[in-house]
N, C-alpha and C. Protein backbone atom coordinates (compact mmCIF):
# COMPACT_ATOMS: atom_id res chain seq x y z
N UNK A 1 84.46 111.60 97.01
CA UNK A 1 83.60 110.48 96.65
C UNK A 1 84.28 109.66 95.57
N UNK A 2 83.80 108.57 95.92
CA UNK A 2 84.48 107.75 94.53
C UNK A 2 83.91 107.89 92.47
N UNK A 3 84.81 107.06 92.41
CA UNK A 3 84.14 107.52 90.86
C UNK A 3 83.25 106.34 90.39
N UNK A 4 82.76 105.30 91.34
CA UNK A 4 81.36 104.64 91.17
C UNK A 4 80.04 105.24 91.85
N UNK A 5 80.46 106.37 92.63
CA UNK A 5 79.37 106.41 93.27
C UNK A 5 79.65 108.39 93.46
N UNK A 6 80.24 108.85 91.72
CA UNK A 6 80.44 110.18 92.12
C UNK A 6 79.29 111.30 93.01
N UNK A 7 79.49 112.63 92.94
CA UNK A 7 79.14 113.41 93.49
C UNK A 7 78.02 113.61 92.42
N UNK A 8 77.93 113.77 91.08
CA UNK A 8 77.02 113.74 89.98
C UNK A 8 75.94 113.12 90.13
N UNK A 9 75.81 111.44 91.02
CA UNK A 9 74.90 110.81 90.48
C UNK A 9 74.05 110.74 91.97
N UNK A 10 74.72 111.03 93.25
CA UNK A 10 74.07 111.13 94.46
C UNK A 10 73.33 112.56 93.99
N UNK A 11 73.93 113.53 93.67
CA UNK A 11 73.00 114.92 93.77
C UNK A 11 71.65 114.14 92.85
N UNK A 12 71.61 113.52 92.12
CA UNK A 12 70.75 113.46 91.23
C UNK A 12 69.55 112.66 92.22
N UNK A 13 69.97 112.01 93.22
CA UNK A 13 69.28 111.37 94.40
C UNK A 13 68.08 112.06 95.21
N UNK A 14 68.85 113.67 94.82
CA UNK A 14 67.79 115.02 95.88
C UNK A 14 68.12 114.91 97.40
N UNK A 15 68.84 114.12 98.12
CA UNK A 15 68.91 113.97 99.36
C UNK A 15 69.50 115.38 99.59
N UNK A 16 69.68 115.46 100.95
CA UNK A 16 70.40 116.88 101.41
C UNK A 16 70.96 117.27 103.07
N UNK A 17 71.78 117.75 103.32
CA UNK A 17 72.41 117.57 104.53
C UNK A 17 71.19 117.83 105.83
N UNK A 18 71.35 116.46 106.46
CA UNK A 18 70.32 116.87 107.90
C UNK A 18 68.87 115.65 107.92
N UNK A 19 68.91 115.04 106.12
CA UNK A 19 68.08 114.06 105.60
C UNK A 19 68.53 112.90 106.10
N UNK A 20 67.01 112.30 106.99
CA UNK A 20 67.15 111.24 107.50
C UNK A 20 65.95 109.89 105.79
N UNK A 21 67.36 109.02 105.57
CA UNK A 21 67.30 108.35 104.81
C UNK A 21 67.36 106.51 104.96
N UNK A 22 65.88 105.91 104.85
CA UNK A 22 66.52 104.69 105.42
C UNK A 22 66.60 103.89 104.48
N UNK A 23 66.86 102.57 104.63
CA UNK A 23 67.50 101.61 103.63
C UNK A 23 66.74 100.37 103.60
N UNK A 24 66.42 99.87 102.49
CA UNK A 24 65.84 98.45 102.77
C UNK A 24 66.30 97.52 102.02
N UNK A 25 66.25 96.49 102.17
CA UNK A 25 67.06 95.49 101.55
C UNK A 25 68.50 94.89 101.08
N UNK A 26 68.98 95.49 102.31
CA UNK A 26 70.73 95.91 102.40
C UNK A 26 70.87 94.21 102.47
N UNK A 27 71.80 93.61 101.98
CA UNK A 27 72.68 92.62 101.49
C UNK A 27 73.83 93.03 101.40
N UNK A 28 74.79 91.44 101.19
CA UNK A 28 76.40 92.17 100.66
C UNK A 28 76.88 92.03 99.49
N UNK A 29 75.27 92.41 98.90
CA UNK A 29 76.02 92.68 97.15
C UNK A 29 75.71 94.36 96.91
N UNK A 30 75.20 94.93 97.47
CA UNK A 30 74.86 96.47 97.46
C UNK A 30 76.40 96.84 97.31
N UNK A 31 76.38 98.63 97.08
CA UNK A 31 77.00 98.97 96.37
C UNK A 31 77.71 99.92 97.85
N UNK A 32 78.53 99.51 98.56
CA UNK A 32 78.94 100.41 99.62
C UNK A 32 79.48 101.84 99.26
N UNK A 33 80.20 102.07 98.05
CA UNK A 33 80.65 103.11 97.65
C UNK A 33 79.44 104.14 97.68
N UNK A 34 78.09 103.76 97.18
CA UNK A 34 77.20 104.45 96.97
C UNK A 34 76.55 104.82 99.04
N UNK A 35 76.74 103.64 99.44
CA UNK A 35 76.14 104.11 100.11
C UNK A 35 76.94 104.59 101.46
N UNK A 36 77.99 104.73 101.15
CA UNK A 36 79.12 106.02 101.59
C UNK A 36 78.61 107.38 101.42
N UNK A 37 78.90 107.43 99.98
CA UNK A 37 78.34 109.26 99.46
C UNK A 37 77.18 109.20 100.16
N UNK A 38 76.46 108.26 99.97
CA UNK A 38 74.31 108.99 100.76
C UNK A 38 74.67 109.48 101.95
N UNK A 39 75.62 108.73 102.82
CA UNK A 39 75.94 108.96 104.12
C UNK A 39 76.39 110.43 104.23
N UNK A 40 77.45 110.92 103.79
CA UNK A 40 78.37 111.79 103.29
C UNK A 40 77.52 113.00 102.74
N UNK A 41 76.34 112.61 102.12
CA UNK A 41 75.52 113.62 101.77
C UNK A 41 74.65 114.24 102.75
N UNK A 42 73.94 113.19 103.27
CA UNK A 42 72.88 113.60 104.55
C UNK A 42 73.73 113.84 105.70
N UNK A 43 75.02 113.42 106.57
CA UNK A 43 75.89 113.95 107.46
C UNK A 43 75.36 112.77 108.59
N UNK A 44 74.98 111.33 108.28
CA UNK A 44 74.89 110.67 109.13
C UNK A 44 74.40 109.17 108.01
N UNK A 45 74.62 108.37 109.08
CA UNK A 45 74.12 107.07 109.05
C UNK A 45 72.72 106.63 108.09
N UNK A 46 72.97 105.89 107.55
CA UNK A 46 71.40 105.66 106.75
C UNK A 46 70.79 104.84 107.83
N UNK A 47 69.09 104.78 107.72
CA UNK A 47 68.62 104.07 108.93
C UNK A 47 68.16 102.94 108.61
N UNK A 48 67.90 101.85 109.28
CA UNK A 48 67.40 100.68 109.21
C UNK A 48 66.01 100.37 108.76
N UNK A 49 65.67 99.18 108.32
CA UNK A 49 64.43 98.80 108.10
C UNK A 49 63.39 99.03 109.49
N UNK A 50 63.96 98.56 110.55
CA UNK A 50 63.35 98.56 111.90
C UNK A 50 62.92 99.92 112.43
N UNK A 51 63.83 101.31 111.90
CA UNK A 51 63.68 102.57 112.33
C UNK A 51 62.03 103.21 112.26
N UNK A 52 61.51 103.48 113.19
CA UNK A 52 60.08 104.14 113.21
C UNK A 52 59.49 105.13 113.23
N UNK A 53 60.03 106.27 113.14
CA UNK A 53 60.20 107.73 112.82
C UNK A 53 59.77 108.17 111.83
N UNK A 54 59.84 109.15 111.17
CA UNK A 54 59.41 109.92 110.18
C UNK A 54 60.79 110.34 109.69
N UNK A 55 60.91 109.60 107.84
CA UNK A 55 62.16 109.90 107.30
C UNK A 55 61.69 110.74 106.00
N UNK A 56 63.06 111.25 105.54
CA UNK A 56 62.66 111.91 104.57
C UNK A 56 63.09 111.43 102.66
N UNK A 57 63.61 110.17 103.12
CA UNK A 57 63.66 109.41 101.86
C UNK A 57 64.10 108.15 102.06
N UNK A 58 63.94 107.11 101.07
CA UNK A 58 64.10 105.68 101.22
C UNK A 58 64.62 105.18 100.39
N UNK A 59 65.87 104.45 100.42
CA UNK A 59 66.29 103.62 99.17
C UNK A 59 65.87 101.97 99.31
N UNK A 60 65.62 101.51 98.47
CA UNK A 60 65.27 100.01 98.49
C UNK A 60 66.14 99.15 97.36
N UNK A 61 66.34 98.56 98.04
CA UNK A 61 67.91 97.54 97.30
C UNK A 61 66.77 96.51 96.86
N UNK A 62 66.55 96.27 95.70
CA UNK A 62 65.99 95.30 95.01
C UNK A 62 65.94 94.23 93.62
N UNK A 63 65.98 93.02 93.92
CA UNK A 63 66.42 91.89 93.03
C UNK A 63 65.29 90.51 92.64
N UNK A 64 65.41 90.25 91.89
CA UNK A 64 64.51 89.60 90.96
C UNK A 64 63.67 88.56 91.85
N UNK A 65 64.36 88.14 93.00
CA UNK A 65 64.05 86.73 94.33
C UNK A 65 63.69 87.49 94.97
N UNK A 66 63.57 88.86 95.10
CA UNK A 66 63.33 89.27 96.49
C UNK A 66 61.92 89.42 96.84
N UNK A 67 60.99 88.98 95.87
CA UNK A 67 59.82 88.77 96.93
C UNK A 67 58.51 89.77 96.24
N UNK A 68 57.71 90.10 96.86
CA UNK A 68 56.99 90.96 96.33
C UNK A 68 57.20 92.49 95.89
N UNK A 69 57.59 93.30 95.31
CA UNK A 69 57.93 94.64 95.08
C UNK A 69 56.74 95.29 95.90
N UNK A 70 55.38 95.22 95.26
CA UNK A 70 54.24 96.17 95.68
C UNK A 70 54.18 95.85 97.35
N UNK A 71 54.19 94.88 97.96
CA UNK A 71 54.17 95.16 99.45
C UNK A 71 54.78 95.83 100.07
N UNK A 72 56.70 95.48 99.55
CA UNK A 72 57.74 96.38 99.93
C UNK A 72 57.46 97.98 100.08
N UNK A 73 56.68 98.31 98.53
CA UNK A 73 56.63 99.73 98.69
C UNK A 73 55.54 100.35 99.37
N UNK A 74 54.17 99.35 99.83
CA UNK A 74 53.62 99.80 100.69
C UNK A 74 53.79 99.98 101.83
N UNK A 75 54.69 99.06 102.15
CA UNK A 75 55.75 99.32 103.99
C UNK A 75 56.32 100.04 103.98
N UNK A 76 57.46 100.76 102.30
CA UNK A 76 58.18 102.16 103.15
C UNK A 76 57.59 103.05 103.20
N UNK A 77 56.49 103.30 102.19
CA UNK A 77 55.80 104.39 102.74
C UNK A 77 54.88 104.68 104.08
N UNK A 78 55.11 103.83 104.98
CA UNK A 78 53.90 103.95 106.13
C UNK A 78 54.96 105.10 107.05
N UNK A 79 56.59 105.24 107.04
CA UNK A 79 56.69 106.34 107.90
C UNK A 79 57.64 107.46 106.86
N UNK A 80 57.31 107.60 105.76
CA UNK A 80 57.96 108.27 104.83
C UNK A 80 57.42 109.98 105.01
N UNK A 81 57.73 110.72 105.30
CA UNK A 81 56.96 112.06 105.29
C UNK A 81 56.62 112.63 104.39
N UNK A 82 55.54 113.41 104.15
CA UNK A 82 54.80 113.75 102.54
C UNK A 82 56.34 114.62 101.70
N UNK A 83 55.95 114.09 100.81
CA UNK A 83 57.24 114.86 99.98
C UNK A 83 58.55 114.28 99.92
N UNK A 84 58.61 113.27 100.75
CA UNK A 84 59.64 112.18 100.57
C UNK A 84 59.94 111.57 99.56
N UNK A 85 61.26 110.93 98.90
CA UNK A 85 60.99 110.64 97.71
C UNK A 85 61.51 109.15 98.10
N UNK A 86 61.34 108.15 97.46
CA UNK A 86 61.17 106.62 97.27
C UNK A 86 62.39 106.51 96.24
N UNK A 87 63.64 105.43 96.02
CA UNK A 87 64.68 105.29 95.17
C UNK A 87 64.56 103.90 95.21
N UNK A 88 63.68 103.36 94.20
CA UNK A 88 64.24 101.77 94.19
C UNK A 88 65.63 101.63 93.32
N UNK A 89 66.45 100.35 93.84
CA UNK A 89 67.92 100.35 93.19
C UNK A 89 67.89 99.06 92.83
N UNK A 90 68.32 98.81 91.51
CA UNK A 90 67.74 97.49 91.21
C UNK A 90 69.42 97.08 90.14
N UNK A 91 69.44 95.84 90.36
CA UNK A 91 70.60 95.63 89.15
C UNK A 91 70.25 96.04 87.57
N UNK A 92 71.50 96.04 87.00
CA UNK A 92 71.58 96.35 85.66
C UNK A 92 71.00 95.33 84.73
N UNK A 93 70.63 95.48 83.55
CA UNK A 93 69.99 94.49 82.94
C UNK A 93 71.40 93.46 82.59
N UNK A 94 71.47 92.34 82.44
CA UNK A 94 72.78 91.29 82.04
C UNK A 94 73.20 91.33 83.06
N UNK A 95 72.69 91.39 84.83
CA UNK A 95 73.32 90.97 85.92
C UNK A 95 72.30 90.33 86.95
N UNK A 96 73.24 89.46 87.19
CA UNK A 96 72.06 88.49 88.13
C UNK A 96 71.40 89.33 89.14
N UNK A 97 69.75 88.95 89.28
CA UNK A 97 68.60 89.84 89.60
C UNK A 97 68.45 90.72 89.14
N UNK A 98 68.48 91.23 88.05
CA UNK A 98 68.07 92.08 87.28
C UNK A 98 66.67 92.35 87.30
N UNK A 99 65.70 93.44 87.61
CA UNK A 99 64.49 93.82 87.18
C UNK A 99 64.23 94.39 86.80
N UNK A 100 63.14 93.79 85.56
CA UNK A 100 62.86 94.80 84.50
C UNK A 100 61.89 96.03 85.09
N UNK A 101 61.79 97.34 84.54
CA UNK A 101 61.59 98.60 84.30
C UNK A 101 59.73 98.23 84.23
N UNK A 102 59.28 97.64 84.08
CA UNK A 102 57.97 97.16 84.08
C UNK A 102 57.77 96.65 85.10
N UNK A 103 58.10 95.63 86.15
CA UNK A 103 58.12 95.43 86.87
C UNK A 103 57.72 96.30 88.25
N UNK A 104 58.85 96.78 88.39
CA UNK A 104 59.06 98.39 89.00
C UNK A 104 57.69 99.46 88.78
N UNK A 105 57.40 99.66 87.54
CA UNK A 105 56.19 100.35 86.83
C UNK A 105 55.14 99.93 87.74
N UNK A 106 54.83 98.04 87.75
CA UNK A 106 53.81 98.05 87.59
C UNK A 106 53.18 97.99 89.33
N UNK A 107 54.53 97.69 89.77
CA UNK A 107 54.66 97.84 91.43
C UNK A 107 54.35 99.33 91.87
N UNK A 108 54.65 100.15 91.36
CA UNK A 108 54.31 101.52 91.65
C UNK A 108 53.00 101.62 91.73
N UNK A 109 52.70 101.48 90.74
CA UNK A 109 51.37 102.23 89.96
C UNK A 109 50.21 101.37 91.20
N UNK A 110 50.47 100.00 91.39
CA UNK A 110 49.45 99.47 92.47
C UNK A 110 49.90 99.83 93.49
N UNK A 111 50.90 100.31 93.96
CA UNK A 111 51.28 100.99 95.75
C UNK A 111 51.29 102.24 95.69
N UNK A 112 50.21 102.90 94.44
CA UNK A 112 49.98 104.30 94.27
C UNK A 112 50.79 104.91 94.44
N UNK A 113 51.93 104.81 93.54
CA UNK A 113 53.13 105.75 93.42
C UNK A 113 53.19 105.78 91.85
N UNK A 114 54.36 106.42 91.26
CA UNK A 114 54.39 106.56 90.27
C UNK A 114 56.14 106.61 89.89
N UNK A 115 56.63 106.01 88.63
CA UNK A 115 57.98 105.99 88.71
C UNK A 115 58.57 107.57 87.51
N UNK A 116 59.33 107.91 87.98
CA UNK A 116 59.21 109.26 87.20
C UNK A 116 60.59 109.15 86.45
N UNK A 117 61.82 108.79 87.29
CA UNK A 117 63.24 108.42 85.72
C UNK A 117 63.92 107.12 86.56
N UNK A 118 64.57 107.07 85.54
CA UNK A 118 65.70 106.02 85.60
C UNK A 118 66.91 106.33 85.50
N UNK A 119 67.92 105.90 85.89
CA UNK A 119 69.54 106.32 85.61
C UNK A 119 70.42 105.40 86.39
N UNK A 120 71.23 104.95 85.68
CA UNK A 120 72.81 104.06 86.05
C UNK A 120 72.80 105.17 87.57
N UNK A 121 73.31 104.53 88.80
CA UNK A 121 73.73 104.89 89.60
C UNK A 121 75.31 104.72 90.17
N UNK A 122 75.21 103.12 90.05
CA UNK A 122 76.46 102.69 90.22
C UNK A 122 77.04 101.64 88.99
N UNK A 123 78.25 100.70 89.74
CA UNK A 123 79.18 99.56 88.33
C UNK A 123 77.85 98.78 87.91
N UNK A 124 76.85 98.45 89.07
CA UNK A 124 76.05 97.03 88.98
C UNK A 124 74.45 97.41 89.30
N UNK A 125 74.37 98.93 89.42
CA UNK A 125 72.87 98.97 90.37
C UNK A 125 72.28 100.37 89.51
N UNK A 126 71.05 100.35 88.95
CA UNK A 126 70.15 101.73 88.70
C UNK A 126 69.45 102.03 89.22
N UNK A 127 69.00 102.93 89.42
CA UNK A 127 67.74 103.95 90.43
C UNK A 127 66.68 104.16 89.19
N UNK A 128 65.39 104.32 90.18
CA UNK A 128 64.01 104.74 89.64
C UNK A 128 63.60 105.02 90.56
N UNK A 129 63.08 106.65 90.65
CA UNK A 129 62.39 107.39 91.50
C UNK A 129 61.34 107.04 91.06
N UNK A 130 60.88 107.02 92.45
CA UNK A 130 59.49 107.17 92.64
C UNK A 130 58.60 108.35 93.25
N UNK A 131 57.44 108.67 92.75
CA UNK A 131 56.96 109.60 93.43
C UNK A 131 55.44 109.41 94.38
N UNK A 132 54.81 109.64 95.03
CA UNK A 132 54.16 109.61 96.25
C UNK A 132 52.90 110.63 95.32
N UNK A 133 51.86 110.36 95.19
CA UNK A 133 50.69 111.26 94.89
C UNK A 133 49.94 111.94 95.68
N UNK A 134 50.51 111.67 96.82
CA UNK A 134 50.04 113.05 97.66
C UNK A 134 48.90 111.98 98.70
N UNK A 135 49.26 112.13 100.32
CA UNK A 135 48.39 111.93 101.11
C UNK A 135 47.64 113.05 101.15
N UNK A 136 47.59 113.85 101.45
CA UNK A 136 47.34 115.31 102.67
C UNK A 136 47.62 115.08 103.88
N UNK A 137 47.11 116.22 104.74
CA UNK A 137 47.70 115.87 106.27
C UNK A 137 46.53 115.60 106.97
């Protein structure tokens, strides 16, 4: 793996070999290195916005224009499987589209999720897990 997108900061992701992981908001400013290792981690392809299945985690590429946050996160969760975890990836603060940590917060908290850490992922992009409060079945 590279050293923007080491082995350190994907484990910290929770994904795991056989994890079907899809992607939203892929552009060509995302961080391909990173999303090499995800690949590399789960042993296949990340899946599309369009994919309709039942996945077991979601990254969402997100920037300051891009629109509503809280809808976004109510759409990935409609085929996310309980226990799935949610990774919004958002630029660094001092880079164009940058979003603030409140933002993110406050998008959670109304798409009944909850954001639990933060951490540099890559040169230009940080993660904030999110967590899911529980449907039942």
């Amino acid at each position: 793996m590279t050293d923007t997108a080491g082995s350190r900061e994907v484990d910290r992701l929770g994904f795991a070999p056989g994890n079907v992981v899809q992607e939203f908001g892929w552009s060509d400013d995302v961080d391909d290195d990173l999303r090499v290792a995800i690949e590399e981690r789960v042993g296949g392809e990340l899946v599309d916005e369009d994919y309709d299945d039942v996945t077991d985690g979601v990254i969402v590429w997100w920037r300051e224009d891009d629109g509503d946050l809280t809808d976004m996160l109510v759409d990935v969760q409609t085929v996310l499987d309980d226990g799935g975890t949610i990774w919004v990836l958002t630029r660094k603060p001092s880079r164009e589209g940058h979003v603030g940590h409140d933002v993110i917060q406050e998008a959670a908290t109304t798409a009944g999720l909850h954001a639990t850490s933060t951490f540099a992922i890559a040169e230009d992009w940080s993660a904030t897990r999110l967590g899911t409060r529980g449907r039942g079945r």
